[in-house]
Protein backbone atom coordinates (compact mmCIF):
# COMPACT_ATOMS: atom_id res chain seq x y z
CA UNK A 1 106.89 66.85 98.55
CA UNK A 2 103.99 65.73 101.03
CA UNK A 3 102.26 69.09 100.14
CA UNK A 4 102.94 69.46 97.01
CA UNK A 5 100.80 66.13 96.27
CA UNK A 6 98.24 67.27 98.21
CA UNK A 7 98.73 64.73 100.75
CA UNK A 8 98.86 66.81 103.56
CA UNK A 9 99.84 70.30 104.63
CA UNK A 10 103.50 71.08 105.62
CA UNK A 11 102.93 70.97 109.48
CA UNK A 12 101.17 67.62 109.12
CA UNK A 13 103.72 66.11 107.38
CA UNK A 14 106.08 67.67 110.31
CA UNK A 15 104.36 65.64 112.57
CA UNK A 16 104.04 62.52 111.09
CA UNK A 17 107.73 62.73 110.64
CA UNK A 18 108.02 63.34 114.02
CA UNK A 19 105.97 60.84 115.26
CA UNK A 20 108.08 58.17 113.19
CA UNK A 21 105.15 57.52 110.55
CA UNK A 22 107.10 58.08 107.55
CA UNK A 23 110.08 55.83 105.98
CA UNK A 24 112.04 55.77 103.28
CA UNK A 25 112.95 52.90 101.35
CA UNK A 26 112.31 51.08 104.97
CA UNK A 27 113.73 53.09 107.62
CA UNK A 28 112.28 55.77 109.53
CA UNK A 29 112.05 59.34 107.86
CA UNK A 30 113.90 62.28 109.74
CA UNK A 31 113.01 65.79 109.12
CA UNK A 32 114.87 68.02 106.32
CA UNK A 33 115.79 64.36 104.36
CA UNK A 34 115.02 64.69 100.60
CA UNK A 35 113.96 62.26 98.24
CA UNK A 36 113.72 61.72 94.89
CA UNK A 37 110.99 59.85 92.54
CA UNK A 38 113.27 56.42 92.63
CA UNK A 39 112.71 56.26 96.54
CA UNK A 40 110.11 54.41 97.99
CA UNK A 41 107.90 56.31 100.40
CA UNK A 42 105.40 54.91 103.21
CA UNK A 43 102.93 56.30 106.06
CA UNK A 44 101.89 54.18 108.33
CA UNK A 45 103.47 51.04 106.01
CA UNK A 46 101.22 52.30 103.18
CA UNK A 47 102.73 53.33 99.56
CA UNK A 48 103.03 56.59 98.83
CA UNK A 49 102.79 57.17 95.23
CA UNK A 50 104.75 59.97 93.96
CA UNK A 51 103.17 61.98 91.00
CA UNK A 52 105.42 64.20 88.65
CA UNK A 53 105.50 67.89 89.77
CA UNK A 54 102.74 69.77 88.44
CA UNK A 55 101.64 72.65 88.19
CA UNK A 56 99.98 74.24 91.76
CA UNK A 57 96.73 74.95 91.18
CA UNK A 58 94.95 77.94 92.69
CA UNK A 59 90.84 77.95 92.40
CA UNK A 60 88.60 80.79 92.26
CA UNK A 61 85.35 79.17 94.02
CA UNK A 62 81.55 81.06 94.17
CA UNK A 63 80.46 79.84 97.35
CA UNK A 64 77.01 79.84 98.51
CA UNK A 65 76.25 81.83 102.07
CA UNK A 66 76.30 78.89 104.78
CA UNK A 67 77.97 76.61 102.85
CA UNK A 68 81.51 75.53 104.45
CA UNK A 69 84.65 75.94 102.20
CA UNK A 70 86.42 73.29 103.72
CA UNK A 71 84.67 70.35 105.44
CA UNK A 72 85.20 70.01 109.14
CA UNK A 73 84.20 66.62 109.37
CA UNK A 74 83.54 63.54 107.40
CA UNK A 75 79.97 64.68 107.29
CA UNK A 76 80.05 68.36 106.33
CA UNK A 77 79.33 69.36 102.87
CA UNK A 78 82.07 71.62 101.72
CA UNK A 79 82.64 73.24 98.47
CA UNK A 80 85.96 71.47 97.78
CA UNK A 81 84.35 68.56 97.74
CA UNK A 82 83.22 69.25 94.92
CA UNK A 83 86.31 69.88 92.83
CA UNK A 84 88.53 67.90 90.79
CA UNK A 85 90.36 65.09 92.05
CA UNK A 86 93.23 66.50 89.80
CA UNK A 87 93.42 69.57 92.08
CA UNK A 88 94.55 68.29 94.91
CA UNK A 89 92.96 66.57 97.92
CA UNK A 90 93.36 68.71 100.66
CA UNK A 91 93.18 72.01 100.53
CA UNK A 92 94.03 75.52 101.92
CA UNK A 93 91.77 78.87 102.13
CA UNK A 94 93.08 81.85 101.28
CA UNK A 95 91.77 84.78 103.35
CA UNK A 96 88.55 82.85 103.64
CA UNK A 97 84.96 84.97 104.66
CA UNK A 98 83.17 83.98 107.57
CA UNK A 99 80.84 80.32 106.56
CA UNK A 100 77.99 82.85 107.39
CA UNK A 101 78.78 85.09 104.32
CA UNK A 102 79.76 84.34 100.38
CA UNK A 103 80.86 85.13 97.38
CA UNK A 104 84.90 84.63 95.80
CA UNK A 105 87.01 82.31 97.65
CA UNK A 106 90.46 80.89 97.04
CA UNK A 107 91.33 77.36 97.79
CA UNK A 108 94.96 75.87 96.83
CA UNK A 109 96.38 72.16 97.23
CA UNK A 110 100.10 73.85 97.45
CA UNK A 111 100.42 74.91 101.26
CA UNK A 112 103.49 76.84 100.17
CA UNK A 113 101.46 79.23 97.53
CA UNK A 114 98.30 79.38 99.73
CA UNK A 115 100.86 80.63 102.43
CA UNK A 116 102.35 83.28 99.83
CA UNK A 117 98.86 84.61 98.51
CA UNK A 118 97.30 84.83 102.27
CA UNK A 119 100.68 87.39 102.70
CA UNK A 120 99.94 89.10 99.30
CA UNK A 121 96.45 89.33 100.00
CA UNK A 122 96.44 91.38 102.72
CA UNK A 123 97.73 94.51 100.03
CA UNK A 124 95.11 93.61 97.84
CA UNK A 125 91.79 95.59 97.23
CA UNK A 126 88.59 94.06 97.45
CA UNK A 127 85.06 94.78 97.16
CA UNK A 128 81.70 93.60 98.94
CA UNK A 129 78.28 93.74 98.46
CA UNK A 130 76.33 93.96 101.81
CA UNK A 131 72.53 93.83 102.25
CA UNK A 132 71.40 95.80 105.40
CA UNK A 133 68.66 96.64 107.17
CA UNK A 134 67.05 99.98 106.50
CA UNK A 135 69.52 102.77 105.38
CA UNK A 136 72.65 103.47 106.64
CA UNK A 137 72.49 107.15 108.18
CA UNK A 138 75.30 110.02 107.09
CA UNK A 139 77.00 109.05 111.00
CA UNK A 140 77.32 105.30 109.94
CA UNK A 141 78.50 106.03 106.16
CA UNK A 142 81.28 108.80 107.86
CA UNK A 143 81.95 105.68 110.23
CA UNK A 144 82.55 102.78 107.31
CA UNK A 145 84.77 105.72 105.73
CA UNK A 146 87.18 105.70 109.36
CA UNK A 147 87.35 102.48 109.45
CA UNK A 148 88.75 101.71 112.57
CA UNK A 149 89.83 98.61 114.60
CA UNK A 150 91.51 97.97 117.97
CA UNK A 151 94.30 96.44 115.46
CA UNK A 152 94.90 99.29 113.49
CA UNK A 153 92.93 101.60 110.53
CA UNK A 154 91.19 99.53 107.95
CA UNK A 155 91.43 101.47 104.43
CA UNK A 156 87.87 101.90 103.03
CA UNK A 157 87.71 104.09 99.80
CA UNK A 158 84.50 103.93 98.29
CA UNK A 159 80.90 103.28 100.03
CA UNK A 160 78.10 103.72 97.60
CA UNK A 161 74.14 102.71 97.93
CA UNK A 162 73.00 99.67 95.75
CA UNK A 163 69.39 100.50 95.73
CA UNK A 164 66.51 98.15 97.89
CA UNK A 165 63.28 98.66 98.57
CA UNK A 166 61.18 97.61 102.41
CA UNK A 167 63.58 96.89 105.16
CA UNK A 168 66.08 95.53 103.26
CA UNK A 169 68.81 97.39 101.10
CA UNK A 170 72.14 96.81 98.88
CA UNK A 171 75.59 98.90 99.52
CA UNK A 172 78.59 98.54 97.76
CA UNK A 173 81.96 98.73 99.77
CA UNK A 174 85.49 98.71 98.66
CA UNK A 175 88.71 98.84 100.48
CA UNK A 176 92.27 97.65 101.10
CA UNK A 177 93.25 94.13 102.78
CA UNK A 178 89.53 94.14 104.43
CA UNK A 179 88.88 90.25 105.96
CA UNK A 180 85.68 89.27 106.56
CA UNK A 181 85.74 89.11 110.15
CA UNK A 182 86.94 92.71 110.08
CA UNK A 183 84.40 93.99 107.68
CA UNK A 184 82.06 91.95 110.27
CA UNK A 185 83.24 93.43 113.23
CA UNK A 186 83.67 97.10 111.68
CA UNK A 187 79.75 96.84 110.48
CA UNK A 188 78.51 95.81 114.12
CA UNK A 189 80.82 98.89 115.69
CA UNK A 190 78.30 101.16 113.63
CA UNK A 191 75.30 99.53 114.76
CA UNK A 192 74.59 97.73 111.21
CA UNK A 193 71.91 94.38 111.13
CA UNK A 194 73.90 93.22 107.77
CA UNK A 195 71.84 90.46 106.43
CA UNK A 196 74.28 89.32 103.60
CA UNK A 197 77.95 90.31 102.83
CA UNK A 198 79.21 88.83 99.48
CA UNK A 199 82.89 89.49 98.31
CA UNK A 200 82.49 90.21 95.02
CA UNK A 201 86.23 90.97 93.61
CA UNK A 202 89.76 90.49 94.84
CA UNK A 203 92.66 92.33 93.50
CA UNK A 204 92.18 91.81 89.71
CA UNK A 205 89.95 88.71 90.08
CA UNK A 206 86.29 89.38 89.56
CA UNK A 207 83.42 87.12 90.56
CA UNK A 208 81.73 86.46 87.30
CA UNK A 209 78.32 86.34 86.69
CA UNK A 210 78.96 83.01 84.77
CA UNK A 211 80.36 81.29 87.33
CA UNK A 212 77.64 79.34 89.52
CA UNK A 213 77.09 79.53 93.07
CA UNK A 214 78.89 75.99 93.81
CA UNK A 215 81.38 76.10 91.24
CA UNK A 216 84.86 76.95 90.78
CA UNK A 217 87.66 77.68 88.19
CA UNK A 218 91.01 77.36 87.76
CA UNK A 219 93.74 80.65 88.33
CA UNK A 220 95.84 81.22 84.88
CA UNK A 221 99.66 81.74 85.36
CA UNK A 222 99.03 85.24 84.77
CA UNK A 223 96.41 85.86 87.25
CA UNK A 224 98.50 84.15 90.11
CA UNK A 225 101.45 86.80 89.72
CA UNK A 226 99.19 89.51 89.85
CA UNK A 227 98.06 88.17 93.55
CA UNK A 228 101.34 87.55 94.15
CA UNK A 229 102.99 91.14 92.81
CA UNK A 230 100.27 93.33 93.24
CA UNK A 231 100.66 97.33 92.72
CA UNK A 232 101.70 98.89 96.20
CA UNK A 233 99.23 100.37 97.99
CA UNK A 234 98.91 104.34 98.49
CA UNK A 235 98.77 105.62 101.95
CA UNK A 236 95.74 107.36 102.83
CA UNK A 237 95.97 110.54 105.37
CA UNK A 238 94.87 109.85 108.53
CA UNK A 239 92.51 112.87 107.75
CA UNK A 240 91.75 112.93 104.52
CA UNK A 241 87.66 111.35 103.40
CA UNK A 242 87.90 107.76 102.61
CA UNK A 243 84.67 107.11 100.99
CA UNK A 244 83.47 108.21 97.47
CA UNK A 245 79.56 108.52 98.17
């Protein structure tokens, strides 16, 4: 219940049951109790007001390269600061990029769901658009297409050029369950200077052009059980190409 109003995740509400910070209608809260909306709930001896059960919201957010998702202190700016009060008040990344990078994130209130779509996720294709120094040789493209990581073979299917002019130039990269840190870490193997990586789609979701850098939206029913039930996966040969150049 704790999560699901957004009042804290499920392990912090662990502990504060376990420290003896919770009670219910005036004794002390043990863990797996239940309660319904005619019991009286309080932390630390403050009210907690139980809302109705809502909806869980999941949020699509455009977030700006630097800018921190969640804050990490009182004096951060994070991007969830910005949203709706309604939302929630603490929330949960979903397979969230490295602060140095950008593009589609997911944010939820519900621990529970956030823990479900960080599992679906992982099945999920995704795209990127990086911005590199110079142009990437044929050894580095046939690299990206191998894709591989002390934990195991990353699936990358399509690597195409973006056009750039000077020093600096676009690629387009697509792939299955690729996190940021391993697209990071799988650029650097090949001797990449990426300047920007973006994520610009994730399963079905698409970052629009509409949305603003600094804004967000809210997931429809519909586009929370495709995260959730997404099309399996093919297997890829360990020798077939990966890459569509």
């Amino acid at each position: 219940m704790l999560s699901q109003i957004g009042l804290a995740s499920r392990r912090e509400a662990e502990q504060w049951i376990r420290a003896g910070r919770l009670s219910i209608n005036g004794r002390i809260a043990q863990l797996g109790e239940r309660v319904s909306a005619q019991d009286q709930l309080r932390l630390d001896g403050r009210p907690i007001r139980q809302r109705a059960p809502s909806k869980p919201a999941v949020l699509l957010c455009h977030r700006s390269p630097g800018m921190a998702l969640l804050p990490r202190s009182g004096a951060d700016e994070a991007i969830v600061m910005q949203l709706p009060r309604s939302a929630g008040r603490r929330f949960t990344s979903i397979s969230p990029l490295p602060q140095i990078d950008g593009g589609l994130e997911l944010v939820s209130a519900d621990g529970d769901l956030a823990a479900q779509l960080q599992r679906a996720v992982r099945r999920l294709p995704s795209e990127f658009s990086l911005r590199v120094r110079g142009e990437l040789s044929p050894a580095q493209l046939e690299g990206l297409s191998g894709g591989v990581l002390d934990r195991g073979r990353l699936q990358i299917t399509h690597v195409e050029a973006g056009g750039g002019e000077g020093a600096n130039h676009w690629y387009t990269l697509r792939g299955i369950g690729i996190s940021g840190n391993d697209l990071r870490q799988l650029l650097e193997r090949q001797g990449i200077t990426v300047s920007r990586v973006l994520r610009t789609r994730l399963g079905e979701l698409q970052l629009e052009r509409t949305l603003a850098r600094g804004r967000s939206r809210e997931l429809r029913d519909e586009e929370i059980r495709q995260l959730l039930n997404p099309p399996a996966a093919p297997d890829m040969p360990a020798d077939s190409p990966a890459n569509d150049r």
